[in-house]
PDBML (XML) file of the C-alpha atoms, coordinates in Angstrom:
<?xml version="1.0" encoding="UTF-8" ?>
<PDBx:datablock datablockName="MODEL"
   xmlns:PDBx="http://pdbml.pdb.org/schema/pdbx-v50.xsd"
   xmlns:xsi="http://www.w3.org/2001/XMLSchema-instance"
   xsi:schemaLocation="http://pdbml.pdb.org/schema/pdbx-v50.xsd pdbx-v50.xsd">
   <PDBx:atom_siteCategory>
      <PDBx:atom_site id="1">
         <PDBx:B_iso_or_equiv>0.00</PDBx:B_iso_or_equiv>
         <PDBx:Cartn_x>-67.378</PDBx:Cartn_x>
         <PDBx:Cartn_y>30.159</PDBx:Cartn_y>
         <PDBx:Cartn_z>119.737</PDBx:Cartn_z>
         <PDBx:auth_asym_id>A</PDBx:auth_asym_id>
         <PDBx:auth_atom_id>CA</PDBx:auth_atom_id>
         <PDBx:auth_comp_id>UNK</PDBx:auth_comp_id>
         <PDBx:auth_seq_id>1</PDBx:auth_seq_id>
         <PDBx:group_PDB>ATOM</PDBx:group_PDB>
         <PDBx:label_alt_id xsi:nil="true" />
         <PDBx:label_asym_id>A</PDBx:label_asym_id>
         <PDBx:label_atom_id>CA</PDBx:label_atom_id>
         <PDBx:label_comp_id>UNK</PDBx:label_comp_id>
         <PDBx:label_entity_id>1</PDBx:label_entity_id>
         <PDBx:label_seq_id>1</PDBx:label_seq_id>
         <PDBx:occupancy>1.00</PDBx:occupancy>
         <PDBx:pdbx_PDB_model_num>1</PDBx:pdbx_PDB_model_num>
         <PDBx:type_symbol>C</PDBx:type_symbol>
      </PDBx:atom_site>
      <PDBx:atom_site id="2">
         <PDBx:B_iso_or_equiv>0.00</PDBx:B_iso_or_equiv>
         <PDBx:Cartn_x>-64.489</PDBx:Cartn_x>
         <PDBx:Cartn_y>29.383</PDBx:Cartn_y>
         <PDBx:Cartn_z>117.337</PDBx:Cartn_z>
         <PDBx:auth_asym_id>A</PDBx:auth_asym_id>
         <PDBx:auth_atom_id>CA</PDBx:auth_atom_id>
         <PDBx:auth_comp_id>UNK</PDBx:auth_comp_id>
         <PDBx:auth_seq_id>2</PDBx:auth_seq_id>
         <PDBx:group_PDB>ATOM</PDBx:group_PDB>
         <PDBx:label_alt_id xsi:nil="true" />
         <PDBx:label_asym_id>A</PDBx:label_asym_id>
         <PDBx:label_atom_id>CA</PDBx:label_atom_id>
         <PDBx:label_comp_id>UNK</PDBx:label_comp_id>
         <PDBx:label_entity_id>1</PDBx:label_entity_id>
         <PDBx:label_seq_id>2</PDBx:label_seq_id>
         <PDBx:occupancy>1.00</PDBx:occupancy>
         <PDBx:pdbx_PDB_model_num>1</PDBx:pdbx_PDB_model_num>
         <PDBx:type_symbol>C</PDBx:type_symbol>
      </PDBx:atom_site>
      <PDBx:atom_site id="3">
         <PDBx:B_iso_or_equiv>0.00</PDBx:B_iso_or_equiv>
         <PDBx:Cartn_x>-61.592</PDBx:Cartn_x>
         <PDBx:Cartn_y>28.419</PDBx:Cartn_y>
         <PDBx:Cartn_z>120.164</PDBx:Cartn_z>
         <PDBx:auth_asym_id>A</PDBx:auth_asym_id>
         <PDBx:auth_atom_id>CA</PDBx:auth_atom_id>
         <PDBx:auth_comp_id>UNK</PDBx:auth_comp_id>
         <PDBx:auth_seq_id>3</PDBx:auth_seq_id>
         <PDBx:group_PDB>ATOM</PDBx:group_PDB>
         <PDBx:label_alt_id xsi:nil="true" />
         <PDBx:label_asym_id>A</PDBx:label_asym_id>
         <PDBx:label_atom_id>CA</PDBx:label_atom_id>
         <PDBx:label_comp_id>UNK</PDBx:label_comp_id>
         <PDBx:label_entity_id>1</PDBx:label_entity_id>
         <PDBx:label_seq_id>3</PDBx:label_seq_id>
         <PDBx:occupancy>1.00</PDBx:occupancy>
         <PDBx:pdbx_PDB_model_num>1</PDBx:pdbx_PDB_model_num>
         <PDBx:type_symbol>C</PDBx:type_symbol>
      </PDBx:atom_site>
      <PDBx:atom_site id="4">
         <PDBx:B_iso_or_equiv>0.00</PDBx:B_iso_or_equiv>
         <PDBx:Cartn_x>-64.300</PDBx:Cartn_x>
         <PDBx:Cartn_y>27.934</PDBx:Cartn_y>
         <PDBx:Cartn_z>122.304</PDBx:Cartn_z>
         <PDBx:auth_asym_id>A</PDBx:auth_asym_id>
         <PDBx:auth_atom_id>CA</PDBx:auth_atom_id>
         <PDBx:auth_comp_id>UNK</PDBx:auth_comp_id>
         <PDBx:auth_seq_id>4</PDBx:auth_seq_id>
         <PDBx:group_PDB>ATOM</PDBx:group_PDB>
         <PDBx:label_alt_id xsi:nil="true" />
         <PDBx:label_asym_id>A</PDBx:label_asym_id>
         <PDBx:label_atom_id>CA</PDBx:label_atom_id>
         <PDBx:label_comp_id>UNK</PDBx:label_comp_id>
         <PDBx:label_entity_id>1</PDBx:label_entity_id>
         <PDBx:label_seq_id>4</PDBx:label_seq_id>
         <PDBx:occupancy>1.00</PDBx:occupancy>
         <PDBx:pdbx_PDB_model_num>1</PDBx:pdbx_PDB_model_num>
         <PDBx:type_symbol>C</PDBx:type_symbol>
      </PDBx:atom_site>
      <PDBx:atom_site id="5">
         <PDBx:B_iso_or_equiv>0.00</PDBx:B_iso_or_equiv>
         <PDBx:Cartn_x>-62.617</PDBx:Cartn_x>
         <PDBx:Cartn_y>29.351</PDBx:Cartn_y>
         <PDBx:Cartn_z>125.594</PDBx:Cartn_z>
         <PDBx:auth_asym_id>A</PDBx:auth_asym_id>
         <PDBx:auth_atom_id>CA</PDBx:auth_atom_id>
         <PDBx:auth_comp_id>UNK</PDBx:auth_comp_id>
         <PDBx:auth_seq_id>5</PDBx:auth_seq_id>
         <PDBx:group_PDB>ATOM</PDBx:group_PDB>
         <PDBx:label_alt_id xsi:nil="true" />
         <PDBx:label_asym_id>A</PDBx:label_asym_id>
         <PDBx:label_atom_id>CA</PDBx:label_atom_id>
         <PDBx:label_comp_id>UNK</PDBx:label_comp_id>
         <PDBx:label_entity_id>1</PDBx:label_entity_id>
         <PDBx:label_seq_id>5</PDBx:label_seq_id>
         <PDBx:occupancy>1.00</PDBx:occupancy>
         <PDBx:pdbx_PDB_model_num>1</PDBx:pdbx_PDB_model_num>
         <PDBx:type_symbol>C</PDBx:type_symbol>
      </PDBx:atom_site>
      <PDBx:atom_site id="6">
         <PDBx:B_iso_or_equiv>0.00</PDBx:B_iso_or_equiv>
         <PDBx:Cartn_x>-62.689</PDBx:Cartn_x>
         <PDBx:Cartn_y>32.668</PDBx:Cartn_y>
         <PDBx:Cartn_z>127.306</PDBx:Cartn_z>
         <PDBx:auth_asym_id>A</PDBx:auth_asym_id>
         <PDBx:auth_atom_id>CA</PDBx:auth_atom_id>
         <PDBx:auth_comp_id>UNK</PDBx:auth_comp_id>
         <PDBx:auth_seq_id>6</PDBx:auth_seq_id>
         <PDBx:group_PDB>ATOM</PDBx:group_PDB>
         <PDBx:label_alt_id xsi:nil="true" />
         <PDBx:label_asym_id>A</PDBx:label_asym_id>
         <PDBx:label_atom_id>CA</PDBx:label_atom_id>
         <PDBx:label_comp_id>UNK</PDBx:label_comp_id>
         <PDBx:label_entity_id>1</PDBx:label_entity_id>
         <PDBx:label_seq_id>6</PDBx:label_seq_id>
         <PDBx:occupancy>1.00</PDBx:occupancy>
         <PDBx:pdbx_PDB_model_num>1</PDBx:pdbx_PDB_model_num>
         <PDBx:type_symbol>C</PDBx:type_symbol>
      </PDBx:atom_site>
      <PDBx:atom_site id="7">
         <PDBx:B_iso_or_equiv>0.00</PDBx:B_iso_or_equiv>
         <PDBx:Cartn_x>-60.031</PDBx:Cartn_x>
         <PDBx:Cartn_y>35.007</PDBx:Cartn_y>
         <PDBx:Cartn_z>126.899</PDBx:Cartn_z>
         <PDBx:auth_asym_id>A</PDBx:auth_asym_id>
         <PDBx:auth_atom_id>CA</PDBx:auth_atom_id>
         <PDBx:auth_comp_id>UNK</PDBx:auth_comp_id>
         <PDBx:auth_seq_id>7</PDBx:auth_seq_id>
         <PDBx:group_PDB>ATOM</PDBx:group_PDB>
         <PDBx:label_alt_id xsi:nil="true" />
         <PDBx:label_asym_id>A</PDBx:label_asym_id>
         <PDBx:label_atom_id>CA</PDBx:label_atom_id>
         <PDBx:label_comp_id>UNK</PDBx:label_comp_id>
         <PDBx:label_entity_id>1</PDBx:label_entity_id>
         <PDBx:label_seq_id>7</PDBx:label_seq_id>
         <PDBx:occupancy>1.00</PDBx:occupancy>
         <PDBx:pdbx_PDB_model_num>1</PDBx:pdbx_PDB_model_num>
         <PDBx:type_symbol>C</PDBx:type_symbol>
      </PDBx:atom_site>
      <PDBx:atom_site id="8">
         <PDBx:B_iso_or_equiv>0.00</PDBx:B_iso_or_equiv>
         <PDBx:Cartn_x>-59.241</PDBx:Cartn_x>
         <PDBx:Cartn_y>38.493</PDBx:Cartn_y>
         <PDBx:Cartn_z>127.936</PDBx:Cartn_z>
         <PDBx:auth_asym_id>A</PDBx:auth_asym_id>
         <PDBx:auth_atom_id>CA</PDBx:auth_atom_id>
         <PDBx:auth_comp_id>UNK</PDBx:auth_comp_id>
         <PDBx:auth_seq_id>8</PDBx:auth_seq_id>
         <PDBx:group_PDB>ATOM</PDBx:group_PDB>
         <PDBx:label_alt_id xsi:nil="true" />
         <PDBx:label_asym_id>A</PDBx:label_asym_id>
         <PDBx:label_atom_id>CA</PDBx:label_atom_id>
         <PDBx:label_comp_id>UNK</PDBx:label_comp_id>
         <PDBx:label_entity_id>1</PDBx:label_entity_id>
         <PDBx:label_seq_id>8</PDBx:label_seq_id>
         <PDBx:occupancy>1.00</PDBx:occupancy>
         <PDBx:pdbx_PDB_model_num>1</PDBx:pdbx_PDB_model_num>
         <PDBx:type_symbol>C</PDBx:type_symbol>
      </PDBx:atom_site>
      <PDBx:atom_site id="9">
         <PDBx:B_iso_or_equiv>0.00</PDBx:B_iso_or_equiv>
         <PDBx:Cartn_x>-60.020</PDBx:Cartn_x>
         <PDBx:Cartn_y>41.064</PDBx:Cartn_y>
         <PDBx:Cartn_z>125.097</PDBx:Cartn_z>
         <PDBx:auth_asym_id>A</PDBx:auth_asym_id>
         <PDBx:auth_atom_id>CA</PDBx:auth_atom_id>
         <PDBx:auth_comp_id>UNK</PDBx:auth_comp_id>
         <PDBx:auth_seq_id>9</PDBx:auth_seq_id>
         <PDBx:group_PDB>ATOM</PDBx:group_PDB>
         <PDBx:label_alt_id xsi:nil="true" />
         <PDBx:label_asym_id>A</PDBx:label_asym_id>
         <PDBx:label_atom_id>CA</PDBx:label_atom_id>
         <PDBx:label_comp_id>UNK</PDBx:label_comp_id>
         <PDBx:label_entity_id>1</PDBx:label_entity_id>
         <PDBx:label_seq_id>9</PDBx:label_seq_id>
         <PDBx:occupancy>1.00</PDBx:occupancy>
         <PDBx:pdbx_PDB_model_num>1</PDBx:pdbx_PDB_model_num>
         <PDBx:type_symbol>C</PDBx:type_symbol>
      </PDBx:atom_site>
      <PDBx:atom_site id="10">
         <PDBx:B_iso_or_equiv>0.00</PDBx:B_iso_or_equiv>
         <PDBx:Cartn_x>-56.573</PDBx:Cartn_x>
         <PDBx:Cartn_y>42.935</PDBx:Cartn_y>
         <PDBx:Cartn_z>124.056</PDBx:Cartn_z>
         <PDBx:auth_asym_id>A</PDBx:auth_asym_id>
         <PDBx:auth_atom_id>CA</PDBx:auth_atom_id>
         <PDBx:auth_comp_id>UNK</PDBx:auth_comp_id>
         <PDBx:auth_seq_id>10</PDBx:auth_seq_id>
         <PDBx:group_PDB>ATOM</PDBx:group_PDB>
         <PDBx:label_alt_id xsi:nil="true" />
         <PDBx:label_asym_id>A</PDBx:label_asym_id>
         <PDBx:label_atom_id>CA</PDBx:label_atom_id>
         <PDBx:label_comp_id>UNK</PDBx:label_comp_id>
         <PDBx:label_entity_id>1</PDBx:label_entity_id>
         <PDBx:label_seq_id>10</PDBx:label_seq_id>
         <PDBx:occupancy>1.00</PDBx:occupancy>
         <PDBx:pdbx_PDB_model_num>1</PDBx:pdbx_PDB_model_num>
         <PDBx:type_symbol>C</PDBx:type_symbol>
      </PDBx:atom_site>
      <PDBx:atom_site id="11">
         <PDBx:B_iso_or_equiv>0.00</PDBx:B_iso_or_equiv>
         <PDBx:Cartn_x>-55.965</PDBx:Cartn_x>
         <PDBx:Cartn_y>43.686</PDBx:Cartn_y>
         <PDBx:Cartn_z>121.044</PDBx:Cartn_z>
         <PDBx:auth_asym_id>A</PDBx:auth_asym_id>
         <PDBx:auth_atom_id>CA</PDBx:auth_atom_id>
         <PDBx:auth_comp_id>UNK</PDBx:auth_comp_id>
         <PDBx:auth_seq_id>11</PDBx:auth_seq_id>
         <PDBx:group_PDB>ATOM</PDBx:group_PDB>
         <PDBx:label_alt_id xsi:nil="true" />
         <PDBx:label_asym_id>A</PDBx:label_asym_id>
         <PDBx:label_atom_id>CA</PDBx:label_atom_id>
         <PDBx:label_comp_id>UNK</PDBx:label_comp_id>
         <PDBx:label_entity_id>1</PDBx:label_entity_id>
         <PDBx:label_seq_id>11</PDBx:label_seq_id>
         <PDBx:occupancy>1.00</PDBx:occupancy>
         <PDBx:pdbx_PDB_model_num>1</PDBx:pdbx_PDB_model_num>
         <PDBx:type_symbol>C</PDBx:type_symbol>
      </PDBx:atom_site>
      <PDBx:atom_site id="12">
         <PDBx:B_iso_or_equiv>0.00</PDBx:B_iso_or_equiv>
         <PDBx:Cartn_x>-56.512</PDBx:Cartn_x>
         <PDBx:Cartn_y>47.815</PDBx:Cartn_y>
         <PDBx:Cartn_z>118.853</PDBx:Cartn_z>
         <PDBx:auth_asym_id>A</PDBx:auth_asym_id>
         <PDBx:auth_atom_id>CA</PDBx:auth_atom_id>
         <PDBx:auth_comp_id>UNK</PDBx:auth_comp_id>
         <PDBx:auth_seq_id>12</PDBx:auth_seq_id>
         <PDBx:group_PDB>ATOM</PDBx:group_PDB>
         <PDBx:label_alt_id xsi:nil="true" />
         <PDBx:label_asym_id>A</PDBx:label_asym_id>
         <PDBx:label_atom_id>CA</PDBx:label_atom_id>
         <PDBx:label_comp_id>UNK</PDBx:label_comp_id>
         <PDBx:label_entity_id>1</PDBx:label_entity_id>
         <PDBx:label_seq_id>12</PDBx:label_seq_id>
         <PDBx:occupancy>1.00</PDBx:occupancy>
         <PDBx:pdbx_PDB_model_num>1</PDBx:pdbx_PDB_model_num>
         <PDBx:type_symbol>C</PDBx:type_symbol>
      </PDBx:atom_site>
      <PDBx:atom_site id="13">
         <PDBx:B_iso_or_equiv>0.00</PDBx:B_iso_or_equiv>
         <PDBx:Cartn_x>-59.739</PDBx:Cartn_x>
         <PDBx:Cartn_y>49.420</PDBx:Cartn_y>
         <PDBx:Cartn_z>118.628</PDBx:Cartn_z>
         <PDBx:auth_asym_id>A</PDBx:auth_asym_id>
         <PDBx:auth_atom_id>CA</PDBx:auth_atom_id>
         <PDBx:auth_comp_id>UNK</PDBx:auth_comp_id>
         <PDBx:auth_seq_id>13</PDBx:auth_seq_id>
         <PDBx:group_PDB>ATOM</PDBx:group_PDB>
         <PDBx:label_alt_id xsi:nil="true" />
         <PDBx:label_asym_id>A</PDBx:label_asym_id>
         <PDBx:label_atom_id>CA</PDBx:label_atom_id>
         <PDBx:label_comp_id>UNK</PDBx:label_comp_id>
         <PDBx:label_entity_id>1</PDBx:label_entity_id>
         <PDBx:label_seq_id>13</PDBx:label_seq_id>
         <PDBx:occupancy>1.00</PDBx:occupancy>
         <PDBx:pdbx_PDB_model_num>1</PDBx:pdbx_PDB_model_num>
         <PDBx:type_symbol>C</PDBx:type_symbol>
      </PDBx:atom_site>
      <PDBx:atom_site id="14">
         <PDBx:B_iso_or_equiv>0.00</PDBx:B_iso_or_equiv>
         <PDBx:Cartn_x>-60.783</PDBx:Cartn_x>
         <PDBx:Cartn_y>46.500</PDBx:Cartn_y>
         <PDBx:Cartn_z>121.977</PDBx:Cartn_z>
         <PDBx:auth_asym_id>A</PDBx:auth_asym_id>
         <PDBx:auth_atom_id>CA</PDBx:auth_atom_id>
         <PDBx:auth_comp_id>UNK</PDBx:auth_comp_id>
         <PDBx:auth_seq_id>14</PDBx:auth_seq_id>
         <PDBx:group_PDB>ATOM</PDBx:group_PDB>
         <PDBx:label_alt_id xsi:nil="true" />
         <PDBx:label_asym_id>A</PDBx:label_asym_id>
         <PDBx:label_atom_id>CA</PDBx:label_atom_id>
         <PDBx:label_comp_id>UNK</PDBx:label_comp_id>
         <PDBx:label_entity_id>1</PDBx:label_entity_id>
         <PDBx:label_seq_id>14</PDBx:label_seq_id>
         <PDBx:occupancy>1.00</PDBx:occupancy>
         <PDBx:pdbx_PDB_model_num>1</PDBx:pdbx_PDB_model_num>
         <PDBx:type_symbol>C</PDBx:type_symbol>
      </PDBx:atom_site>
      <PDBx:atom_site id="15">
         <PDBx:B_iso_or_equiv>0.00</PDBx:B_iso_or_equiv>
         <PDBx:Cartn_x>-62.264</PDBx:Cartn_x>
         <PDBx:Cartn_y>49.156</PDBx:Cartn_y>
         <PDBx:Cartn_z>123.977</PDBx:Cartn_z>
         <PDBx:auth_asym_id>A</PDBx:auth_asym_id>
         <PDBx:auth_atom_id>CA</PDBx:auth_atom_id>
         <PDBx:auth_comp_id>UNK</PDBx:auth_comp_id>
         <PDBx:auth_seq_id>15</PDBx:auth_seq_id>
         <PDBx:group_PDB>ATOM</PDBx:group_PDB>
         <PDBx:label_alt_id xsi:nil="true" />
         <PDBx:label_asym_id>A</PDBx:label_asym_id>
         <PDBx:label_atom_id>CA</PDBx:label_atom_id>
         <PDBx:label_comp_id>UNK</PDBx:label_comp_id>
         <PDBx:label_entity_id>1</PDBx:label_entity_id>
         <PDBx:label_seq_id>15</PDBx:label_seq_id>
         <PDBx:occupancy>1.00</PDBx:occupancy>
         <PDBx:pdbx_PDB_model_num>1</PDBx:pdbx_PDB_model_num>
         <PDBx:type_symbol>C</PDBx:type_symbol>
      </PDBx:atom_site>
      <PDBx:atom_site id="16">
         <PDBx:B_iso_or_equiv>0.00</PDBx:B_iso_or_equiv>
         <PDBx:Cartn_x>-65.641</PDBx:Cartn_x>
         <PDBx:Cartn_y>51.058</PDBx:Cartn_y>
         <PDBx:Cartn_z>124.552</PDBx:Cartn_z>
         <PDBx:auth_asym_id>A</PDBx:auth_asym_id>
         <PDBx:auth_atom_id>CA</PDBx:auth_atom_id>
         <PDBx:auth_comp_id>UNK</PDBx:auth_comp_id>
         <PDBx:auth_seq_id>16</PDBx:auth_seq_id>
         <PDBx:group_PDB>ATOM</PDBx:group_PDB>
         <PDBx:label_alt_id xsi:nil="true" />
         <PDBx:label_asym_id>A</PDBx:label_asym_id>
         <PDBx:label_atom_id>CA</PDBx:label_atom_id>
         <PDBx:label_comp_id>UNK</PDBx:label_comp_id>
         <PDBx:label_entity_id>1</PDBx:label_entity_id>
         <PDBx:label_seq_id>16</PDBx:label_seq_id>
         <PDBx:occupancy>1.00</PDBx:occupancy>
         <PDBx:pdbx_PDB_model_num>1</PDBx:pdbx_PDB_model_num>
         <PDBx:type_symbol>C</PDBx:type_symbol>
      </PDBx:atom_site>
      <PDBx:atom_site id="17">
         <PDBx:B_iso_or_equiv>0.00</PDBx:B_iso_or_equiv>
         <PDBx:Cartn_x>-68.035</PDBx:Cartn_x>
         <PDBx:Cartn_y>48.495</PDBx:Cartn_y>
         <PDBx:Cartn_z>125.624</PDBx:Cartn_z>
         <PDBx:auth_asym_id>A</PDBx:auth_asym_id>
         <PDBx:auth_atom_id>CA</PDBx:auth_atom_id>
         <PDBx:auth_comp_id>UNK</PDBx:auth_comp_id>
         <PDBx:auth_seq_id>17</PDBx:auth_seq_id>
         <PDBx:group_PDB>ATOM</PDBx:group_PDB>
         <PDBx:label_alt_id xsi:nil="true" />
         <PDBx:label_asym_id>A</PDBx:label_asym_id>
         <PDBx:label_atom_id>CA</PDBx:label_atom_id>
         <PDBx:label_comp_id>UNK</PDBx:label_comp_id>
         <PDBx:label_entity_id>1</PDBx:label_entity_id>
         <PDBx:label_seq_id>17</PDBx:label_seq_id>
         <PDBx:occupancy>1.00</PDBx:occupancy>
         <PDBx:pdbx_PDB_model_num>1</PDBx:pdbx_PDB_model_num>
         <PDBx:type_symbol>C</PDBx:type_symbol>
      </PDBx:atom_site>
      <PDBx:atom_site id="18">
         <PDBx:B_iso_or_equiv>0.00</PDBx:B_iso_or_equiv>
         <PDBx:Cartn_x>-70.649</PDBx:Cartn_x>
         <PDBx:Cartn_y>49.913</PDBx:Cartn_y>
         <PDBx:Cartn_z>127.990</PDBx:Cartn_z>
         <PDBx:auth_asym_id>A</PDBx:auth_asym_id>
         <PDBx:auth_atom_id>CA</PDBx:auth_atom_id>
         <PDBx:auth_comp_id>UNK</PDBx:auth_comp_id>
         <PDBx:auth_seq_id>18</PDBx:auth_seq_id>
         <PDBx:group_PDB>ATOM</PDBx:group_PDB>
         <PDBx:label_alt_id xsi:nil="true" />
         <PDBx:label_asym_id>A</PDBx:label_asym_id>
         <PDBx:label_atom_id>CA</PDBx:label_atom_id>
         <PDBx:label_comp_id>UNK</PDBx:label_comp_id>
         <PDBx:label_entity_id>1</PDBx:label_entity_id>
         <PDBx:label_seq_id>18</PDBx:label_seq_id>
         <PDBx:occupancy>1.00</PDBx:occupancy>
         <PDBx:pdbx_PDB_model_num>1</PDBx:pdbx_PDB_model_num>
         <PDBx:type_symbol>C</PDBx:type_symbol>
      </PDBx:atom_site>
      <PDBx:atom_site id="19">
         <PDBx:B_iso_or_equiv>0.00</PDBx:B_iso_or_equiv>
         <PDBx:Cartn_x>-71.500</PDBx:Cartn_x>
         <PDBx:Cartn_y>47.315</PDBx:Cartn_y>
         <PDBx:Cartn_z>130.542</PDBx:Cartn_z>
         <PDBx:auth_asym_id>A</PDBx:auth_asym_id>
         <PDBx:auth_atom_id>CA</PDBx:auth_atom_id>
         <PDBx:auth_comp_id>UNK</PDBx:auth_comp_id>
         <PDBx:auth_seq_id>19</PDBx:auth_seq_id>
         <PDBx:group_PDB>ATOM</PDBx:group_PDB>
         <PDBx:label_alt_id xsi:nil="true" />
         <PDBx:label_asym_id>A</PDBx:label_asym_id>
         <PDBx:label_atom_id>CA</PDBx:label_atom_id>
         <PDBx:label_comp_id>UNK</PDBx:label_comp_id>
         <PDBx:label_entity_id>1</PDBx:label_entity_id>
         <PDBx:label_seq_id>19</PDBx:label_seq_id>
         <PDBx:occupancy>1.00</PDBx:occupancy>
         <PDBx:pdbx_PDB_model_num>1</PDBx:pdbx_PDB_model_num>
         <PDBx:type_symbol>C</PDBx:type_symbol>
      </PDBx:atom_site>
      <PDBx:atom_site id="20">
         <PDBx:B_iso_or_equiv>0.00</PDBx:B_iso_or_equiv>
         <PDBx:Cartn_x>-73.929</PDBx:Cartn_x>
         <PDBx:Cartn_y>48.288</PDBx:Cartn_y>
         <PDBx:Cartn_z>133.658</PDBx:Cartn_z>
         <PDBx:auth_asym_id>A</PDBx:auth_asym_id>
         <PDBx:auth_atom_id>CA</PDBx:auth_atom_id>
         <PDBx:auth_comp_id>UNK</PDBx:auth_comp_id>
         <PDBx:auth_seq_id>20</PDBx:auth_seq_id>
         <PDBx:group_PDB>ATOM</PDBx:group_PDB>
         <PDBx:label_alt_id xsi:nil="true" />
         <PDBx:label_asym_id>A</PDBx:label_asym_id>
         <PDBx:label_atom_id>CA</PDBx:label_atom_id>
         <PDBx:label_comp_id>UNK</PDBx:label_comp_id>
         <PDBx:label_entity_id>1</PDBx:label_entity_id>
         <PDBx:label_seq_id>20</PDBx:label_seq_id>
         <PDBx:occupancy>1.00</PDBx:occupancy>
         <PDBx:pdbx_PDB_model_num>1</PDBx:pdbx_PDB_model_num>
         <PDBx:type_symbol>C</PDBx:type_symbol>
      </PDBx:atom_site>
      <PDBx:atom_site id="21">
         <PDBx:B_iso_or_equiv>0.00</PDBx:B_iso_or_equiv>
         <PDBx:Cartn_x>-75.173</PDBx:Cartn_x>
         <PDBx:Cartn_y>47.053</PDBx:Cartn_y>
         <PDBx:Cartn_z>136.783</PDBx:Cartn_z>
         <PDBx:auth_asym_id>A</PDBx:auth_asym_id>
         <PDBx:auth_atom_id>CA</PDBx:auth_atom_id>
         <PDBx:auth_comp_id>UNK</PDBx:auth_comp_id>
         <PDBx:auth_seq_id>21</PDBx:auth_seq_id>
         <PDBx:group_PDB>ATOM</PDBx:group_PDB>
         <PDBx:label_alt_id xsi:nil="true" />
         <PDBx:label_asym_id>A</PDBx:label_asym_id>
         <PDBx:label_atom_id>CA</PDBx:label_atom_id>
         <PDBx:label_comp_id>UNK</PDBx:label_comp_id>
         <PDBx:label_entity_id>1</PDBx:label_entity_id>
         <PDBx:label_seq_id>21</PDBx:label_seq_id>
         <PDBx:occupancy>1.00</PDBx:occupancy>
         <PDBx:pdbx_PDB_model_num>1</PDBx:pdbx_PDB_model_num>
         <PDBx:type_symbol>C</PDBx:type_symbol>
      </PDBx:atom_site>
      <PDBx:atom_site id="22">
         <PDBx:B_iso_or_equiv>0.00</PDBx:B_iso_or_equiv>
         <PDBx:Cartn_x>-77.761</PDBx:Cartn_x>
         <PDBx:Cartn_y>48.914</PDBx:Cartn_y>
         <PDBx:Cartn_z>138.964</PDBx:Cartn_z>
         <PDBx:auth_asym_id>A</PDBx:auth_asym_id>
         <PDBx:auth_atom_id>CA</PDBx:auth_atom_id>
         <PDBx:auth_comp_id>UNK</PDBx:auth_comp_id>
         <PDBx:auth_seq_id>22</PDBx:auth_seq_id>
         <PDBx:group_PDB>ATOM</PDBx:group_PDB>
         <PDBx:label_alt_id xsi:nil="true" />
         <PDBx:label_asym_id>A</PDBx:label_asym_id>
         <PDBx:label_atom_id>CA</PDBx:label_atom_id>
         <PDBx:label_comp_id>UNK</PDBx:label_comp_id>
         <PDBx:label_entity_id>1</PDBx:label_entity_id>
         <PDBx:label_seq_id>22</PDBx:label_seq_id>
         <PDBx:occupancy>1.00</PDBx:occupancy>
         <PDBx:pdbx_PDB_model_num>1</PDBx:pdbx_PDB_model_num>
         <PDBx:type_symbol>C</PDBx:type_symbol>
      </PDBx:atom_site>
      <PDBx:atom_site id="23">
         <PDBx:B_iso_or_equiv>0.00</PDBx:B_iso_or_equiv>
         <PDBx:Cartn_x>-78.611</PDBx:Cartn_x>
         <PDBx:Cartn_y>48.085</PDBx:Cartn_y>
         <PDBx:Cartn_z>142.655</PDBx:Cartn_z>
         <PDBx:auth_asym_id>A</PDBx:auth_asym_id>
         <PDBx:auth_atom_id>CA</PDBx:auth_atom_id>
         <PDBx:auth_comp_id>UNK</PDBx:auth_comp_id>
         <PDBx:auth_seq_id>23</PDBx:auth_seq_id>
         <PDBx:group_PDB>ATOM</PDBx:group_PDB>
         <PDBx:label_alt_id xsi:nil="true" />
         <PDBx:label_asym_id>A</PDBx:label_asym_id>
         <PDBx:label_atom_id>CA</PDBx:label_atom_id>
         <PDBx:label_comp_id>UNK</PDBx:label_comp_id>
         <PDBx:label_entity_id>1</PDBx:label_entity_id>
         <PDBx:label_seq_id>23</PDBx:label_seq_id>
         <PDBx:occupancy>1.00</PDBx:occupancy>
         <PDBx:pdbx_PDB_model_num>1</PDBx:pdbx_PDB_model_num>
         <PDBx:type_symbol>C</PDBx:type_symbol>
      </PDBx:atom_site>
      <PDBx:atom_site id="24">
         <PDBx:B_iso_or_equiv>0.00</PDBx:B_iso_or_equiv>
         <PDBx:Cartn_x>-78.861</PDBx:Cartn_x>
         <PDBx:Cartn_y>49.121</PDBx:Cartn_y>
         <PDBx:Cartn_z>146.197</PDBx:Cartn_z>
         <PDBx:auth_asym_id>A</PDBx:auth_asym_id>
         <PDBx:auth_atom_id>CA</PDBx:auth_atom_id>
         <PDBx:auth_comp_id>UNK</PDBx:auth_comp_id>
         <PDBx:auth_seq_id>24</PDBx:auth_seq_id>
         <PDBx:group_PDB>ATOM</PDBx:group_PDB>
         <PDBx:label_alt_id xsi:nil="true" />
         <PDBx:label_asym_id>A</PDBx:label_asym_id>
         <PDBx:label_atom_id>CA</PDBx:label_atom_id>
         <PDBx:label_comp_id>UNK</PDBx:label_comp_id>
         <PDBx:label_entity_id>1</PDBx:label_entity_id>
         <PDBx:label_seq_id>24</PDBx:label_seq_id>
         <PDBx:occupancy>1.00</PDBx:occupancy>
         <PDBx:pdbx_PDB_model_num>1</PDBx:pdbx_PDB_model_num>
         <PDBx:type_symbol>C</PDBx:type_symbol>
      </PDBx:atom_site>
      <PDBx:atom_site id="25">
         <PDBx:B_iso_or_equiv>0.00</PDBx:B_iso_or_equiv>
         <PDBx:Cartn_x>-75.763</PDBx:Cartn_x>
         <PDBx:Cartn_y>48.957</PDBx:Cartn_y>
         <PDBx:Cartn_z>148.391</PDBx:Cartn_z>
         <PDBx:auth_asym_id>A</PDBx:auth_asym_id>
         <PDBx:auth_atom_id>CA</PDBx:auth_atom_id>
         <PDBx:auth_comp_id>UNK</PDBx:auth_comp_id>
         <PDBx:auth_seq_id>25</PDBx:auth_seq_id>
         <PDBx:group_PDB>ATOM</PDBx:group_PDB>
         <PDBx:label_alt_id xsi:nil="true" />
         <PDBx:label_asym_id>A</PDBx:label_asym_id>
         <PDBx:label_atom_id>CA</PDBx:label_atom_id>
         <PDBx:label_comp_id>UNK</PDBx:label_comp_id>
         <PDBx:label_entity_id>1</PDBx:label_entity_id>
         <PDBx:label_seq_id>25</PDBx:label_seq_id>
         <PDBx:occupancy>1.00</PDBx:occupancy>
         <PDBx:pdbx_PDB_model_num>1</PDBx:pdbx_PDB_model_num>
         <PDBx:type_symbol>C</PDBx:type_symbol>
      </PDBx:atom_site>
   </PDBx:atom_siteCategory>
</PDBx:datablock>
């Protein structure tokens, strides 16, 4: 919200975010 743009998350200690999608193929 600060730059107010997306950007790709690099960086140390960027890692370990659980993100999940469930479904039926």
């Amino acid at each position: 919200y600060t730059v107010q743009q997306w950007a790709n998350m690099t960086g140390t200690h960027v890692d370990g975010l659980r993100f999940v999608v469930y479904g039926d193929v």
